[in-house]
C-alpha atoms as a PDB file:
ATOM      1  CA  UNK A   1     120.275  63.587 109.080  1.00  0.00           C
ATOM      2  CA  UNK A   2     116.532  64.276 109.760  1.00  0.00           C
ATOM      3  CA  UNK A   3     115.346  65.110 113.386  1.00  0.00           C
ATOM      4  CA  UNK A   4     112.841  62.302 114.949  1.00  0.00           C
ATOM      5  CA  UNK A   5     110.495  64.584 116.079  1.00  0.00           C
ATOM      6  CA  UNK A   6     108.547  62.300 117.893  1.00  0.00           C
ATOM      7  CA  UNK A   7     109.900  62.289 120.846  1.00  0.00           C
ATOM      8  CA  UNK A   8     108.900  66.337 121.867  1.00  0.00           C
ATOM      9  CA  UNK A   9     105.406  65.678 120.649  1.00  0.00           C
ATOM     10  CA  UNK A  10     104.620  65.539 123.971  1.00  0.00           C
ATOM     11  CA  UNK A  11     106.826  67.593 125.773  1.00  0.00           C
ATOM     12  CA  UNK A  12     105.515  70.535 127.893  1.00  0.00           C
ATOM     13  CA  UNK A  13     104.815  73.913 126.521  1.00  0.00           C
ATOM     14  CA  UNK A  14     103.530  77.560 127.593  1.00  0.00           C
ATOM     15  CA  UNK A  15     101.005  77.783 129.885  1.00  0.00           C
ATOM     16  CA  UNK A  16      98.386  79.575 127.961  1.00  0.00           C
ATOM     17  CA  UNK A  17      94.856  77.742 127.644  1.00  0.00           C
ATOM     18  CA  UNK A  18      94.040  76.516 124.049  1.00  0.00           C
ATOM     19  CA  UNK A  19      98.096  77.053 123.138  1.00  0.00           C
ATOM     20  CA  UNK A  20      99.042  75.197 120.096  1.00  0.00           C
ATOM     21  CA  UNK A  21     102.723  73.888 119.770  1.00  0.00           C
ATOM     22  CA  UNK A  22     103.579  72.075 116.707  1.00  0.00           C
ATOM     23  CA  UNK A  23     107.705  71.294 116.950  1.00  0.00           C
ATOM     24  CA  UNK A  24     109.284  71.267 113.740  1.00  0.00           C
ATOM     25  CA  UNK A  25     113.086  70.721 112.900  1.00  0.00           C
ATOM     26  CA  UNK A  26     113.585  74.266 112.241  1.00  0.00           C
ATOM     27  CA  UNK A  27     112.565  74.709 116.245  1.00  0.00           C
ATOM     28  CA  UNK A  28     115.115  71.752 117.290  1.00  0.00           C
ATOM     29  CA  UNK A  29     117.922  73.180 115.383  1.00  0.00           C
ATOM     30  CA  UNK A  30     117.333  76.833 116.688  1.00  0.00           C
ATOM     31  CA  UNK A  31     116.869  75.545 120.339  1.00  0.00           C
ATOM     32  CA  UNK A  32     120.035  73.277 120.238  1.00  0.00           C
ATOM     33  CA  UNK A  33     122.132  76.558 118.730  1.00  0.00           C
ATOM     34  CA  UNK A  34     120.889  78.859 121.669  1.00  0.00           C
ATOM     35  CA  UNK A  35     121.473  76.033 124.282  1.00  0.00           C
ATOM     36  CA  UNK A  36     125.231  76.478 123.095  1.00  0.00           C
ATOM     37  CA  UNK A  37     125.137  80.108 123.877  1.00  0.00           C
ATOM     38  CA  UNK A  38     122.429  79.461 127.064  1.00  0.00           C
ATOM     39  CA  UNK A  39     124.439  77.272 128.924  1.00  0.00           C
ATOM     40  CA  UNK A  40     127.258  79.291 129.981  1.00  0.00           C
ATOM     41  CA  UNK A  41     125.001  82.250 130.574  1.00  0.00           C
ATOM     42  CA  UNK A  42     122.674  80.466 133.023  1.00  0.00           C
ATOM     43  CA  UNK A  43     125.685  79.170 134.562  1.00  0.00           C
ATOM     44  CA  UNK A  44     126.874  82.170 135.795  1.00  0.00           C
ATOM     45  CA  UNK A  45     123.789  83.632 137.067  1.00  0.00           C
ATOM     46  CA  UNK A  46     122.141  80.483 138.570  1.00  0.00           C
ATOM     47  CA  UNK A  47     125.500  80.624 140.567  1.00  0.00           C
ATOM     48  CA  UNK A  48     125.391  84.123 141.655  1.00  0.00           C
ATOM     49  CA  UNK A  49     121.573  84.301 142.626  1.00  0.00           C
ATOM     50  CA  UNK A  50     120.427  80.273 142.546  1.00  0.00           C
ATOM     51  CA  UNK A  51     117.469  80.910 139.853  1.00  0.00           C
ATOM     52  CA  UNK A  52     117.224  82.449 136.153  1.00  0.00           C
ATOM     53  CA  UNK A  53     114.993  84.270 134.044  1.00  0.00           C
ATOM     54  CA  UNK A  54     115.400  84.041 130.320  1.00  0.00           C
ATOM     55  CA  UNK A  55     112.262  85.258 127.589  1.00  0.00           C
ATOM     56  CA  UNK A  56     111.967  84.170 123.737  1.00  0.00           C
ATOM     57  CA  UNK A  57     110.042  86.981 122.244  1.00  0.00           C
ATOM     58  CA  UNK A  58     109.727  88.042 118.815  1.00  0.00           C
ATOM     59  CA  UNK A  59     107.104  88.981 116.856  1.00  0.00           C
ATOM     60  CA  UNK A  60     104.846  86.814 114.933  1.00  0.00           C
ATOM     61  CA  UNK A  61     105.422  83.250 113.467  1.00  0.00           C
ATOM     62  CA  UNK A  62     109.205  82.777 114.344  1.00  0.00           C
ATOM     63  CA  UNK A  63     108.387  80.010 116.795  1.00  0.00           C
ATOM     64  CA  UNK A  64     108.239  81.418 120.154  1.00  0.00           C
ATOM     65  CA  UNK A  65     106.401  79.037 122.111  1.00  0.00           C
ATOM     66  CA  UNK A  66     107.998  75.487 120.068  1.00  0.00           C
ATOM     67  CA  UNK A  67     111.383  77.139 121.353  1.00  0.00           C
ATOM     68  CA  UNK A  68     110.522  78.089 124.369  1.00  0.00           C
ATOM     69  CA  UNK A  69     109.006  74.957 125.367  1.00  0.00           C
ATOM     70  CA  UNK A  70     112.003  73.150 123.692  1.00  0.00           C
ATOM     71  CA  UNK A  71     114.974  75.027 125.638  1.00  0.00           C
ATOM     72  CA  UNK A  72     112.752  74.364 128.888  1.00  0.00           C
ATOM     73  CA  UNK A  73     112.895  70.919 127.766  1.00  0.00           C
ATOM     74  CA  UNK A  74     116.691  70.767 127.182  1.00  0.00           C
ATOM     75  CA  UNK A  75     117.115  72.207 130.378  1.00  0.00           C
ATOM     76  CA  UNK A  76     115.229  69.868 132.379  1.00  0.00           C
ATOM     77  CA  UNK A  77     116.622  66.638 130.523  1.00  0.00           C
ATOM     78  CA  UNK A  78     119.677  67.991 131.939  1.00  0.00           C
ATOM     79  CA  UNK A  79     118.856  68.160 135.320  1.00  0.00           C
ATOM     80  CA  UNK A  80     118.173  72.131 135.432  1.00  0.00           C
ATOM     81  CA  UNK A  81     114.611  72.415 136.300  1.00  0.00           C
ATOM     82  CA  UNK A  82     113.025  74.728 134.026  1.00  0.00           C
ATOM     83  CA  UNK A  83     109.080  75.951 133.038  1.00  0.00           C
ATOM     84  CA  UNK A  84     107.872  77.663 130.872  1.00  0.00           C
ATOM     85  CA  UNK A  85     105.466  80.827 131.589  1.00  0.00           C
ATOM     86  CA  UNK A  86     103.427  82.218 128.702  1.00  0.00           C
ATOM     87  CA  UNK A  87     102.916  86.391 128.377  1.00  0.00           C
ATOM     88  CA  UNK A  88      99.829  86.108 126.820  1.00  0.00           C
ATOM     89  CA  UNK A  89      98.114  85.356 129.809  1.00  0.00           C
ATOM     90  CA  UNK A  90      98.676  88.789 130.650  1.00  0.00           C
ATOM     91  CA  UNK A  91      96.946  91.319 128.635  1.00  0.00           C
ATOM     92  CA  UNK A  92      94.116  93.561 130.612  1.00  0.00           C
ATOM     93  CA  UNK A  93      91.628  91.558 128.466  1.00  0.00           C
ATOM     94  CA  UNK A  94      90.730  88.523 126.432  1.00  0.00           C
ATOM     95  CA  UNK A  95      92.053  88.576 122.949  1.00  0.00           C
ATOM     96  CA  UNK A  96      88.477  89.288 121.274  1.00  0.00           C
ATOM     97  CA  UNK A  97      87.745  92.269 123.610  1.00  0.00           C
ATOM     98  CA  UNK A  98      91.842  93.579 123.342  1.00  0.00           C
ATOM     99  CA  UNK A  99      91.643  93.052 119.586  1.00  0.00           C
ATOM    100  CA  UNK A 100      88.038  95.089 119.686  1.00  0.00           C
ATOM    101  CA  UNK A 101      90.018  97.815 122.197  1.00  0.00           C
ATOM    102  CA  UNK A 102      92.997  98.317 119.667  1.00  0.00           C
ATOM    103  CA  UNK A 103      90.130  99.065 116.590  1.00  0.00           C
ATOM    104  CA  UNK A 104      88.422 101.521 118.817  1.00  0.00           C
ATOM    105  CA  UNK A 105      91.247 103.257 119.940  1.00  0.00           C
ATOM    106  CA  UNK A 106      92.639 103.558 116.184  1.00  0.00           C
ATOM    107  CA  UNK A 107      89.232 104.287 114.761  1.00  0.00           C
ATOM    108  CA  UNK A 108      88.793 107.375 117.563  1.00  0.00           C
ATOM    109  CA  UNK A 109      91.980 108.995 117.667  1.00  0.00           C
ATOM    110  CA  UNK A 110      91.946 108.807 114.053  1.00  0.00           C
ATOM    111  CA  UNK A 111      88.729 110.708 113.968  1.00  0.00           C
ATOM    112  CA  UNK A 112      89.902 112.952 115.959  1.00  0.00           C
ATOM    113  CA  UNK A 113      93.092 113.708 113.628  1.00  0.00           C
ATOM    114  CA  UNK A 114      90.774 114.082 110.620  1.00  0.00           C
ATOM    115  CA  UNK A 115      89.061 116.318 112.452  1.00  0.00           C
ATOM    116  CA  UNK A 116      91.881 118.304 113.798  1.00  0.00           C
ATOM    117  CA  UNK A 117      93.004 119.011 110.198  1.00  0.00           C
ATOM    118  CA  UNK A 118      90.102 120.215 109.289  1.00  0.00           C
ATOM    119  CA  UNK A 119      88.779 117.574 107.428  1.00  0.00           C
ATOM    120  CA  UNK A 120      86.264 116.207 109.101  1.00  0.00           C
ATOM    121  CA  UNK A 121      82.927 117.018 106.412  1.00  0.00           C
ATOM    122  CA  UNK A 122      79.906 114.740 106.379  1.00  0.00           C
ATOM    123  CA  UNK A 123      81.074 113.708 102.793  1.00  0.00           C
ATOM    124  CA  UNK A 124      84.432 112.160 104.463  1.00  0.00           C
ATOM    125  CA  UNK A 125      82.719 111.001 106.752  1.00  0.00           C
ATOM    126  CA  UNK A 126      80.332 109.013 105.383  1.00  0.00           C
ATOM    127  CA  UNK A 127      83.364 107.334 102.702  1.00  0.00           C
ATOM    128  CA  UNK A 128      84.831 106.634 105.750  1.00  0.00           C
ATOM    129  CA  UNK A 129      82.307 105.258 107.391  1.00  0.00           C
ATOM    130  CA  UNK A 130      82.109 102.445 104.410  1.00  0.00           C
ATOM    131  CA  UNK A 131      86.002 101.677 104.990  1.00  0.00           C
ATOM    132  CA  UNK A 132      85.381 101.030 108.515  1.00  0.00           C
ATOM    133  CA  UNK A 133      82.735  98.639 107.480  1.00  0.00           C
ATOM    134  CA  UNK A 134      84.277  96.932 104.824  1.00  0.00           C
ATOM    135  CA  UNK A 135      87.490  97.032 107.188  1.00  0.00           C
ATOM    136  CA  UNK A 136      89.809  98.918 104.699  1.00  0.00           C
ATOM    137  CA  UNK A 137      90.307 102.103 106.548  1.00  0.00           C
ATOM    138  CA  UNK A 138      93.826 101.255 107.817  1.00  0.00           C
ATOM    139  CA  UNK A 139      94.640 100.887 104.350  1.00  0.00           C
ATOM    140  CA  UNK A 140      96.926 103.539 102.718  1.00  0.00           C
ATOM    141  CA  UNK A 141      96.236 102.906  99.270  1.00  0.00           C
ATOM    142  CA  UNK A 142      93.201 105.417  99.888  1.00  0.00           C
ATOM    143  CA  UNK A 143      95.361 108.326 100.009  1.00  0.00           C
ATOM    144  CA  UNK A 144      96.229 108.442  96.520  1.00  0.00           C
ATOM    145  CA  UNK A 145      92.472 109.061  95.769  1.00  0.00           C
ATOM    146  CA  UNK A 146      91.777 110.662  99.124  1.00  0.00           C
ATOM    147  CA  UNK A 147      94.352 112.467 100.251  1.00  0.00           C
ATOM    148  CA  UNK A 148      92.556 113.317 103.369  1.00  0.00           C
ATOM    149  CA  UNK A 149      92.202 109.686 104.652  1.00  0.00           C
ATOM    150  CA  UNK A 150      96.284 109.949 105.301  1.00  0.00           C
ATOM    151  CA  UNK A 151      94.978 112.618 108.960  1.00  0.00           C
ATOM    152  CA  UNK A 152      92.662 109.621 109.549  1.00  0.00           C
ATOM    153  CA  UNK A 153      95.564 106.572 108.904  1.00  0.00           C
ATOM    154  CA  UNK A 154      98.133 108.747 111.097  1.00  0.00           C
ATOM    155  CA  UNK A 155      96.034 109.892 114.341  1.00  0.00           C
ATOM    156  CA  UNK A 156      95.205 106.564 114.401  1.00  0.00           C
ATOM    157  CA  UNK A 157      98.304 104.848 113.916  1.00  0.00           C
ATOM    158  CA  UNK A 158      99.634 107.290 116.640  1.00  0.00           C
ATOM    159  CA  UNK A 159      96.755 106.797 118.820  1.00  0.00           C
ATOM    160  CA  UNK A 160      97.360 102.858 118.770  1.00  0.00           C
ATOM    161  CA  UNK A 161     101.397 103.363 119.451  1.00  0.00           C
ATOM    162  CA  UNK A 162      99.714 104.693 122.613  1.00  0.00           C
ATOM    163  CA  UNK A 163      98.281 101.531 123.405  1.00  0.00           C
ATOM    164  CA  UNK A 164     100.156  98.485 122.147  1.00  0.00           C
ATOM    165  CA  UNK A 165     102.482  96.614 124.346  1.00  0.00           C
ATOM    166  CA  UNK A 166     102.169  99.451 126.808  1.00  0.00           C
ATOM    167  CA  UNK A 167     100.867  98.918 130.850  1.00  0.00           C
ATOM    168  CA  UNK A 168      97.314  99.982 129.107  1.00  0.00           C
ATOM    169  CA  UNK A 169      97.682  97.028 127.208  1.00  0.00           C
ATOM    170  CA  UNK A 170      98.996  94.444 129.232  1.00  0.00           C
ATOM    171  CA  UNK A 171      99.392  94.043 133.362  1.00  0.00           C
ATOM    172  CA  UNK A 172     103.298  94.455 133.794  1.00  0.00           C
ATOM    173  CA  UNK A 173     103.137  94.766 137.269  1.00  0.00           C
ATOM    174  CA  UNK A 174     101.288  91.442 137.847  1.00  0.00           C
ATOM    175  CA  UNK A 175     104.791  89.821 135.317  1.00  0.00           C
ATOM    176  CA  UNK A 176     106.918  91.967 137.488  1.00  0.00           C
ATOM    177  CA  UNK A 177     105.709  90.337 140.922  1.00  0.00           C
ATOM    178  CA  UNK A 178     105.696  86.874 139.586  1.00  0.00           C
ATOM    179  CA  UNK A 179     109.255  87.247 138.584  1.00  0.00           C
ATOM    180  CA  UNK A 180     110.264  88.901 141.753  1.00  0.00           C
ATOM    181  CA  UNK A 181     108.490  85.755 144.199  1.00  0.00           C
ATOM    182  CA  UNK A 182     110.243  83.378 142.039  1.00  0.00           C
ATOM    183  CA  UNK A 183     113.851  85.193 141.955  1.00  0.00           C
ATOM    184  CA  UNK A 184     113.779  85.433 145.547  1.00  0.00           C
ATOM    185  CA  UNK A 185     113.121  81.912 146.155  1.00  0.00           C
ATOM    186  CA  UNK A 186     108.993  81.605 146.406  1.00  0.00           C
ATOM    187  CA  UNK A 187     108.607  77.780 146.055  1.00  0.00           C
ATOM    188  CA  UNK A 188     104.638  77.878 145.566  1.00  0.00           C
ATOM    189  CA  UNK A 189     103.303  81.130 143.124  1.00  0.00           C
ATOM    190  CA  UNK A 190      99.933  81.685 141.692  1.00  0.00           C
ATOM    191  CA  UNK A 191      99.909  82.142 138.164  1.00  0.00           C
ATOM    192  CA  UNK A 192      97.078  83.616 135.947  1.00  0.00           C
ATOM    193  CA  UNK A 193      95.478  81.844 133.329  1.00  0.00           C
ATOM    194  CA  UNK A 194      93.174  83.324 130.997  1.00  0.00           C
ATOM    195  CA  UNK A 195      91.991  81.878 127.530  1.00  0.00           C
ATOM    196  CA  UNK A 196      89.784  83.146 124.387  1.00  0.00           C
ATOM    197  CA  UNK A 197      86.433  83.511 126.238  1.00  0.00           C
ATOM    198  CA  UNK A 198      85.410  85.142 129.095  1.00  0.00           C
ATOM    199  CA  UNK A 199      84.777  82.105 131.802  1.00  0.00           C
ATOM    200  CA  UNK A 200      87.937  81.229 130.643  1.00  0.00           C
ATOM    201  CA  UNK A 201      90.128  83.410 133.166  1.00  0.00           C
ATOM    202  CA  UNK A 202      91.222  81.546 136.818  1.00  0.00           C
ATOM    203  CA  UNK A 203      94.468  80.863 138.638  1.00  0.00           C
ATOM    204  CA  UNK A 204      96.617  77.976 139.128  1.00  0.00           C
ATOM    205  CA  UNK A 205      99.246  77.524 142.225  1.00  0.00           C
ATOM    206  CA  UNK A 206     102.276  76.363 140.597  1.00  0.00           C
ATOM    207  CA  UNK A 207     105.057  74.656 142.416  1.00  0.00           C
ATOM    208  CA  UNK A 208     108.553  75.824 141.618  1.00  0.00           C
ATOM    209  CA  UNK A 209     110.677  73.606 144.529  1.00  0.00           C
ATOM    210  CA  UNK A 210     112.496  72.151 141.628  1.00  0.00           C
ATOM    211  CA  UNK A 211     112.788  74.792 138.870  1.00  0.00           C
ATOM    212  CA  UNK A 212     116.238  76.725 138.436  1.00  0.00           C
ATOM    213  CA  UNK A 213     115.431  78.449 135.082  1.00  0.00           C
ATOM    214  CA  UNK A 214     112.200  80.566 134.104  1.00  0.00           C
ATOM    215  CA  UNK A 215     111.347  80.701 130.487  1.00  0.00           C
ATOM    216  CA  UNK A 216     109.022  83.516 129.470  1.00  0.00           C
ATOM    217  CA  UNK A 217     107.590  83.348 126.132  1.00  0.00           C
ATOM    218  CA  UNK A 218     106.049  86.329 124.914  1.00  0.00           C
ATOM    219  CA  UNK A 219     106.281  89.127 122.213  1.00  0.00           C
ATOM    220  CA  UNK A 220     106.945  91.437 124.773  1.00  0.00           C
ATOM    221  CA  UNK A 221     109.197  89.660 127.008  1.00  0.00           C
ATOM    222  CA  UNK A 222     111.979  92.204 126.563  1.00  0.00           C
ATOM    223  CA  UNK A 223     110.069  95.019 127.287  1.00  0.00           C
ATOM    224  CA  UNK A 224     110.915  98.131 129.444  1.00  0.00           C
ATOM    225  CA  UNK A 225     107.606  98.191 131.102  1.00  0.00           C
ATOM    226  CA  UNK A 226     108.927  95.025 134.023  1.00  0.00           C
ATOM    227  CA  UNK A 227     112.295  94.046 134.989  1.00  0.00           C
ATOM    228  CA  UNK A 228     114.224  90.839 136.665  1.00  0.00           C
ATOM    229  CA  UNK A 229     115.028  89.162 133.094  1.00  0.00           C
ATOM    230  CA  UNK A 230     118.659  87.851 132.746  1.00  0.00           C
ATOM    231  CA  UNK A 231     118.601  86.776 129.325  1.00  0.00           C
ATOM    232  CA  UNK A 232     116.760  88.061 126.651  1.00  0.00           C
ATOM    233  CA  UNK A 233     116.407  86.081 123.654  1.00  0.00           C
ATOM    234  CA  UNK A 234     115.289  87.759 120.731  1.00  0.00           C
ATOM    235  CA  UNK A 235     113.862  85.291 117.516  1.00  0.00           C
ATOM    236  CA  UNK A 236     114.053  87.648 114.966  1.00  0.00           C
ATOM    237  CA  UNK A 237     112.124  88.099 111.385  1.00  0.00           C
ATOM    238  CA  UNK A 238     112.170  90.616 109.063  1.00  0.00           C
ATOM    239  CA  UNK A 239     109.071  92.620 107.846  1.00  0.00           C
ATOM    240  CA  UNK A 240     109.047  90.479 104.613  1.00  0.00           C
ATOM    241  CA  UNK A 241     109.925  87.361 106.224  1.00  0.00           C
ATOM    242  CA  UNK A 242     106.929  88.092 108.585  1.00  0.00           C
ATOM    243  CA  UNK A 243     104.808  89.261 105.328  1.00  0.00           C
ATOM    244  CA  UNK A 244     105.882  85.472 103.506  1.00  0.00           C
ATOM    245  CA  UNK A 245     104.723  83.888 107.032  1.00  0.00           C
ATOM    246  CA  UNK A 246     101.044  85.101 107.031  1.00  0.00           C
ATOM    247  CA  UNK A 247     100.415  84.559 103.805  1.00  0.00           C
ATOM    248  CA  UNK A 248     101.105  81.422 103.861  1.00  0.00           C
ATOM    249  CA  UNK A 249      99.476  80.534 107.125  1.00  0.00           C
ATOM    250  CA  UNK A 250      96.546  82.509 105.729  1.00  0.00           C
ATOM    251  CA  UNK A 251      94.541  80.394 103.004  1.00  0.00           C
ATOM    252  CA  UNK A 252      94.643  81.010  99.720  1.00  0.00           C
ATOM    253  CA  UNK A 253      97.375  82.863 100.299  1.00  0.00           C
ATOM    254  CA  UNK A 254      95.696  86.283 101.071  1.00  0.00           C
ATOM    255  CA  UNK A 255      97.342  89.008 103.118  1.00  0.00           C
ATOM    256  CA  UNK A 256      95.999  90.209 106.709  1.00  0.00           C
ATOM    257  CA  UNK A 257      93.877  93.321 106.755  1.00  0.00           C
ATOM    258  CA  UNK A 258      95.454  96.610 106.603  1.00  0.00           C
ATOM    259  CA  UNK A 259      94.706  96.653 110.761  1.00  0.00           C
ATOM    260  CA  UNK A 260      96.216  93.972 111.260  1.00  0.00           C
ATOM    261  CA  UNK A 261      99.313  94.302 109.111  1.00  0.00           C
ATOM    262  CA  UNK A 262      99.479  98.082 110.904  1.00  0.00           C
ATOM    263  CA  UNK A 263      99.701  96.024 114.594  1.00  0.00           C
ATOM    264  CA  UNK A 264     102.278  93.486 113.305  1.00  0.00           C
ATOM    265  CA  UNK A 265     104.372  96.872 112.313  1.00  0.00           C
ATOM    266  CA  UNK A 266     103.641  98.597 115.122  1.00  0.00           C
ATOM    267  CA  UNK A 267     105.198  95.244 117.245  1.00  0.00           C
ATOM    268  CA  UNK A 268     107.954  95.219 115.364  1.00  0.00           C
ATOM    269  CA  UNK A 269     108.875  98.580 115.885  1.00  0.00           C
ATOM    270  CA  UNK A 270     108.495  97.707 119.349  1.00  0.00           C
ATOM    271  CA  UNK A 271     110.808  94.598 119.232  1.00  0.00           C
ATOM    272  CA  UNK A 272     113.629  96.923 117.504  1.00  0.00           C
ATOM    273  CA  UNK A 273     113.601  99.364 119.786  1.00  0.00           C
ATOM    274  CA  UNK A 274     113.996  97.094 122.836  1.00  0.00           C
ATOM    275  CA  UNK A 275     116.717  94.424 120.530  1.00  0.00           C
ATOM    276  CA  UNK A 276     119.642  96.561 122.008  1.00  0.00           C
ATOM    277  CA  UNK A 277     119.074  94.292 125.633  1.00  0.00           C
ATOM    278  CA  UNK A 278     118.978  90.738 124.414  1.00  0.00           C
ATOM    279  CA  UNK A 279     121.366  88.588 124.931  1.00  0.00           C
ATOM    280  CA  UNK A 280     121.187  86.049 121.876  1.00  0.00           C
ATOM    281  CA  UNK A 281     119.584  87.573 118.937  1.00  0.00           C
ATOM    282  CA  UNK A 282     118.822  84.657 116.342  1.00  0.00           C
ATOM    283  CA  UNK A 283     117.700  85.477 112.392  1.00  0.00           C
ATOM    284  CA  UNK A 284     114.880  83.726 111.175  1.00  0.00           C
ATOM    285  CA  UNK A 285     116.638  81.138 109.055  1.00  0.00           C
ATOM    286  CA  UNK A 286     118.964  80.255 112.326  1.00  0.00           C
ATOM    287  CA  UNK A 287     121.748  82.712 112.052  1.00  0.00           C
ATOM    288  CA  UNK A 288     123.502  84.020 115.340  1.00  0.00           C
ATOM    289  CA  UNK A 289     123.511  87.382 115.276  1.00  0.00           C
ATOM    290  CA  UNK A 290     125.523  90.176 116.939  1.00  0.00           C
ATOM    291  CA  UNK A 291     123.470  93.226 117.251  1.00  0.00           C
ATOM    292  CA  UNK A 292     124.724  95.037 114.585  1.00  0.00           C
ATOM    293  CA  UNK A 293     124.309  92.453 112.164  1.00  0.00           C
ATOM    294  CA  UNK A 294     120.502  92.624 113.234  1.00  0.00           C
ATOM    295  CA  UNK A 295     120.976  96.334 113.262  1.00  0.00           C
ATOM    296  CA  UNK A 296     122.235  95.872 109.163  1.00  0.00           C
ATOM    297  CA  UNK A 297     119.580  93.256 108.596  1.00  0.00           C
ATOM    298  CA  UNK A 298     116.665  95.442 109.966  1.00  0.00           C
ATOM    299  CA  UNK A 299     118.150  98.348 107.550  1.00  0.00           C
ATOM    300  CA  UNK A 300     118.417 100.495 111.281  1.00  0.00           C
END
């Protein structure tokens, strides 16, 4: 029987200026399976300390915010006052300066590598220097006919793990603190808000007398770097399934750069590492899964 989808078209969602939530069935059907697991879980520790905090993460295009904003929904239809806080309101900078900080800090320590190895003549140099512009330099297909470009594509990969999702990246501490006022009971909390330009960055007092639950949407909502989540829920996709997802968001059907592709990896890496914590791990096509069945589908 097909989902009537109307009625979350306009339910609340993340908190992020400019955030686009488009609900599909695929959403509904993963939100009502984790509410199964969920509601015993938040049970228990709304009992023992009187509020929760659960995160969706993943990495990119399994639906984090539509299922965020939909188990926040759930909750509060049945009388368990939930909102929904978006990460991405937390990096150090806007998206077009972060994205331009990642580049430069891939592009210099991988330089530096070339250089380190002793390749680092004007010839190279200068056939590097028409990657960069042409934005292929991430790409490893140049080794095969430049075997030197693979001290470039390294150092900078290296340099980048550096960087990404790290407290350089992104302002744990400021996450840490929010989740620490509400878990001891804050009722009124200032929350950041902070968009694609630069005027776009200001602060909103948000009132949390009636909210139980906590939802933090966000890639790297089961990181190490903060602490005071109860339930981590991880929405995962594979590297293919993630592939299959950009390209056809993308049109035409073309892939992502090389750079960009090298992030998304990078992220994922990330989000395996830190899988071991979360409580409800769901595959892409809706499939509970204990952790070593994500362990066997991510070939770990």
């Amino acid at each position: 029987m097909a989902i009537d989808l109307k009625q979350y078209k306009d339910i609340p969602h993340g908190d992020m200026p400019g955030d686009k939530v488009e609900i599909g069935e695929e959403h509904v059907k993963k939100a009502e399976l984790i509410m199964t697991e969920l509601k015993g879980m938040l049970d228990e520790v709304i009992a023992k300390d009187g509020r929760a905090v659960i995160t969706v993460c993943g990495g990119s295009g399994v639906g984090k915010s539509e299922t965020a904003s939909l188990l926040s929904y759930f909750l509060n239809e049945q009388g368990i006052g939930a909102y929904t806080m978006s990460g991405d309101n937390y990096p150090r900078r806007i998206p077009m300066y972060n994205d331009a900080e990642r580049l430069r800090i891939f592009r210099t320590a991988g330089v530096r590598g070339l250089v380190k190895a002793g390749e680092g003549t004007m010839e190279n140099f200068d056939i590097l220097r028409k990657w960069q512009q042409e934005e292929t330099d991430a790409d490893r297909s140049h080794v095969s006919e430049f075997p030197w470009a693979a001290s470039y594509i390294d150092a900078g990969r290296a340099g980048l793990e550096g960087y990404l999702g790290t407290t350089n990246e992104i302002d744990f501490d400021e996450v840490s603190s929010i989740v620490k006022a509400f878990k001891s009971g804050q009722n009124k909390i200032y929350l950041k808000r902070m968009g694609r330009t630069d005027s776009e960055l200001w602060y909103e007092e948000v009132d949390f007398s009636t909210v139980k639950v906590l939802v933090i949407e966000w890639t790297h909502g089961n990181s190490d770097h903060y602490e005071g989540v109860d339930i981590p829920i991880l929405l995962n996709s594979t590297p293919e399934e993630t592939l299959a997802h950009r390209r056809a968001r993308n049109r035409d059907g073309k892939t992502d750069s090389a750079f960009t592709m090298l992030v998304l990896e990078l992220e994922q890496n990330l989000l395996a590492s830190q899988a071991r914590k979360a409580k409800i791990i769901l595959s892409k096509s809706g499939e509970l899964l204990s952790y070593d069945d994500y362990k066997k589908l991510m070939n770990m």
